[in-house]
Protein backbone atom coordinates (compact mmCIF):
# COMPACT_ATOMS: atom_id res chain seq x y z
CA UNK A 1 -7.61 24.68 -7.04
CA UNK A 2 -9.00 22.23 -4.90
CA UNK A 3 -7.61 21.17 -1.50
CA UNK A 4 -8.67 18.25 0.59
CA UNK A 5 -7.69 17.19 4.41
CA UNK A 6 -7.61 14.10 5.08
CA UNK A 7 -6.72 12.66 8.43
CA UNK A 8 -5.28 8.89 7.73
CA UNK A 9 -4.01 7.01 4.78
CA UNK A 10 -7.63 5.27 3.88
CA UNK A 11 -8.49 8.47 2.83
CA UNK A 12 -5.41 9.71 0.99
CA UNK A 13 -5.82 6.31 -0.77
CA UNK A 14 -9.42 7.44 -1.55
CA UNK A 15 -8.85 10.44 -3.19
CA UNK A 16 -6.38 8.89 -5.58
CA UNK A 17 -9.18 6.01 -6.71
CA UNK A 18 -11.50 8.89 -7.27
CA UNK A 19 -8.98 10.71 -9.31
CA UNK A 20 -7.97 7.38 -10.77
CA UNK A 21 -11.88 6.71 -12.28
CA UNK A 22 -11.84 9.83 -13.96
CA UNK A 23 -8.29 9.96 -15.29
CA UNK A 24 -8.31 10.02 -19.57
CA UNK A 25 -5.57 9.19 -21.65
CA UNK A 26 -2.75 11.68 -22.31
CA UNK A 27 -3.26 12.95 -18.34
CA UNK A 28 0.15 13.93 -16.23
CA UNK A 29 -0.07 14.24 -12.47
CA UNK A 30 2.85 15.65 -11.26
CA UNK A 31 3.18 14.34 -7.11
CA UNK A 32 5.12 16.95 -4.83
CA UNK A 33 5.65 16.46 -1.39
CA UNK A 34 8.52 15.49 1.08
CA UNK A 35 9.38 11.71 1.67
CA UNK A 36 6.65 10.18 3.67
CA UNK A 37 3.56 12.07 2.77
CA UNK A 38 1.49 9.50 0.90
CA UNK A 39 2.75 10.01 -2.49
CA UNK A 40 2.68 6.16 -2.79
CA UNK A 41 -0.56 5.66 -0.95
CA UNK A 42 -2.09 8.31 -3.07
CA UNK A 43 -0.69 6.27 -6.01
CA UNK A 44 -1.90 3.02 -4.97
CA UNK A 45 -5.33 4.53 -4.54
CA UNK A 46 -5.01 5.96 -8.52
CA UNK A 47 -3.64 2.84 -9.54
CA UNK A 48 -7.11 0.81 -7.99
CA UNK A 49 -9.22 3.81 -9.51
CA UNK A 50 -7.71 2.28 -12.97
CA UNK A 51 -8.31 -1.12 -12.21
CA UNK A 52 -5.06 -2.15 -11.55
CA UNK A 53 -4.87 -4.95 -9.08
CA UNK A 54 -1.27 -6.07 -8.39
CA UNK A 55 0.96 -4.53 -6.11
CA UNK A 56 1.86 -1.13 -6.89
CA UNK A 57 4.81 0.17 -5.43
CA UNK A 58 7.32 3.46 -5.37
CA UNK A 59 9.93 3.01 -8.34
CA UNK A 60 12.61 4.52 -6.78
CA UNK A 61 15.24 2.56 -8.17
CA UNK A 62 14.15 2.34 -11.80
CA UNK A 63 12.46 5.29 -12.35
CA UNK A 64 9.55 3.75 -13.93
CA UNK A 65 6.82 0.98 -13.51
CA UNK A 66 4.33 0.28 -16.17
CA UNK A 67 1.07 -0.95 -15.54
CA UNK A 68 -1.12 -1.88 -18.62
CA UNK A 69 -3.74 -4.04 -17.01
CA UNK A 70 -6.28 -1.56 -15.96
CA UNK A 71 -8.80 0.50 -18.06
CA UNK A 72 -5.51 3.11 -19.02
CA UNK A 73 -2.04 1.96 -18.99
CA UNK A 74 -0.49 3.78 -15.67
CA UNK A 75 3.03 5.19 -16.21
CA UNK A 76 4.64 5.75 -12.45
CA UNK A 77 7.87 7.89 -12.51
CA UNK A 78 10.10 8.42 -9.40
CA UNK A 79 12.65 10.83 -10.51
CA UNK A 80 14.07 11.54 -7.09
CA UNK A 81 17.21 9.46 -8.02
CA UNK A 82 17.43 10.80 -11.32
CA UNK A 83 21.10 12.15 -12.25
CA UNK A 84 20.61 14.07 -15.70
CA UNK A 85 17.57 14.83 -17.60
CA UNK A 86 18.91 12.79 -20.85
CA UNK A 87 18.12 10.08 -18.35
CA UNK A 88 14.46 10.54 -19.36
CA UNK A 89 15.19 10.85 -23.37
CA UNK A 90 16.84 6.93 -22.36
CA UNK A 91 13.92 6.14 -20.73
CA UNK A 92 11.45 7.12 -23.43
CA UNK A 93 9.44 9.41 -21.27
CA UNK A 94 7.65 11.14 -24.44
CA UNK A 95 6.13 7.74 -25.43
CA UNK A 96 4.39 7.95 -21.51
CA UNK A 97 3.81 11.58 -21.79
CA UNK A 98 2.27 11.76 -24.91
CA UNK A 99 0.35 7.94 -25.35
CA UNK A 100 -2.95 6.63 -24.34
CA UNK A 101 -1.80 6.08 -21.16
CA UNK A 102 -1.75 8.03 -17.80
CA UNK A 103 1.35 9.36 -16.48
CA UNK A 104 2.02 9.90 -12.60
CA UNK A 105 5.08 11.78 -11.54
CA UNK A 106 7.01 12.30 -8.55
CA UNK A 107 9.51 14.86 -7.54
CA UNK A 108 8.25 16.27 -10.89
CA UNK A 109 10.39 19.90 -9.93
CA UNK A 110 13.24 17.98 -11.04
CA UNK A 111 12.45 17.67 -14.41
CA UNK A 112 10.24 20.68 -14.65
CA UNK A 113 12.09 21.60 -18.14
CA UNK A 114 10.54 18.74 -20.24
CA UNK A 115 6.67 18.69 -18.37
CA UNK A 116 3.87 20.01 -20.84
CA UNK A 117 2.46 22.95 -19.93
CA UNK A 118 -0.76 21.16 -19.43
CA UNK A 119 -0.22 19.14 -16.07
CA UNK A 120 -2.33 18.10 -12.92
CA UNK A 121 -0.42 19.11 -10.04
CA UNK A 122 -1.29 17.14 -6.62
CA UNK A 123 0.81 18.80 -3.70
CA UNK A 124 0.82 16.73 -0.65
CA UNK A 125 1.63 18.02 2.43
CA UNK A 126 1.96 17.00 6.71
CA UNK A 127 1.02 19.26 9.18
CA UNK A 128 1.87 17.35 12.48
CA UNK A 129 0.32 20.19 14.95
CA UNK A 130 -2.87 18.22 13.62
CA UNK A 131 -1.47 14.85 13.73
CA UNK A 132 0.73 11.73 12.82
CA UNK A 133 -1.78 11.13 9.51
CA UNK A 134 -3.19 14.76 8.77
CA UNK A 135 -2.90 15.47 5.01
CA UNK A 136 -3.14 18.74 3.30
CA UNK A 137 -3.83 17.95 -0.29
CA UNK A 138 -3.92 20.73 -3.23
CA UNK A 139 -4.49 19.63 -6.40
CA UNK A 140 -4.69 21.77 -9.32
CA UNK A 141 -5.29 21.33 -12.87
CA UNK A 142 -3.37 23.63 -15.31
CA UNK A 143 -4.77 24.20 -18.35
């Protein structure tokens, strides 16, 4: 496991382009942390890593956004809203977990029964004793 502190968005953003350049087809990151960590800025970061250069942005509402114009096609779930896991089957979630593309996931716990076993898992967290923008980032890679 690695873990990583950052202290304002810039590098939260960062660490998701580096992860971004070295993502590979097939790869799920599952994104855990309360509302307002950086799961979006971490995203955004990814997304640039990729070479993705529109606007890239939480989708809460729809569950997914698709981006195919970088060097992978990006897969962004938000399941937060999600009601029922058949949601996913109407989604077509196996043709994002299990394509060429990359797959980014957050609030992943709530659909913990249909992740692979084989997941990156990027755990964002605040610590506000260290302030406003401290991040405590974990990321490990299960194999």
């Amino acid at each position: 496991m690695m873990v990583i502190e950052t202290t304002k968005p810039e590098e939260t953003f960062e660490l998701g382009r580096k992860m971004g350049l070295q993502a590979v087809p097939g790869q799920i990151i599952c994104l855990e942390g309360d509302l307002g960590v950086g799961k979006t800025v971490f995203t955004q970061g990814f997304a640039k890593g990729l070479g993705i250069t529109g606007p890239v942005n939480s989708p809460t509402f729809t569950i997914l956004q698709q981006y195919e114009e970088g060097r992978l096609p990006l897969y962004h779930f938000d399941v937060y809203r999600i009601g029922d896991i058949s949601e996913m089957d109407e989604i077509g979630y196996e043709d994002c977990f299990f394509g060429e593309g990359v797959t980014l996931i957050e609030w992943p716990q709530l659909i913990e029964e249909i992740l692979p076993e084989h997941v990156t898992r990027v755990l964002i967290e605040k610590d506000l004793e260290k302030g406003f923008d401290y991040r405590r980032i974990c990321v490990e890679e299960r194999i």
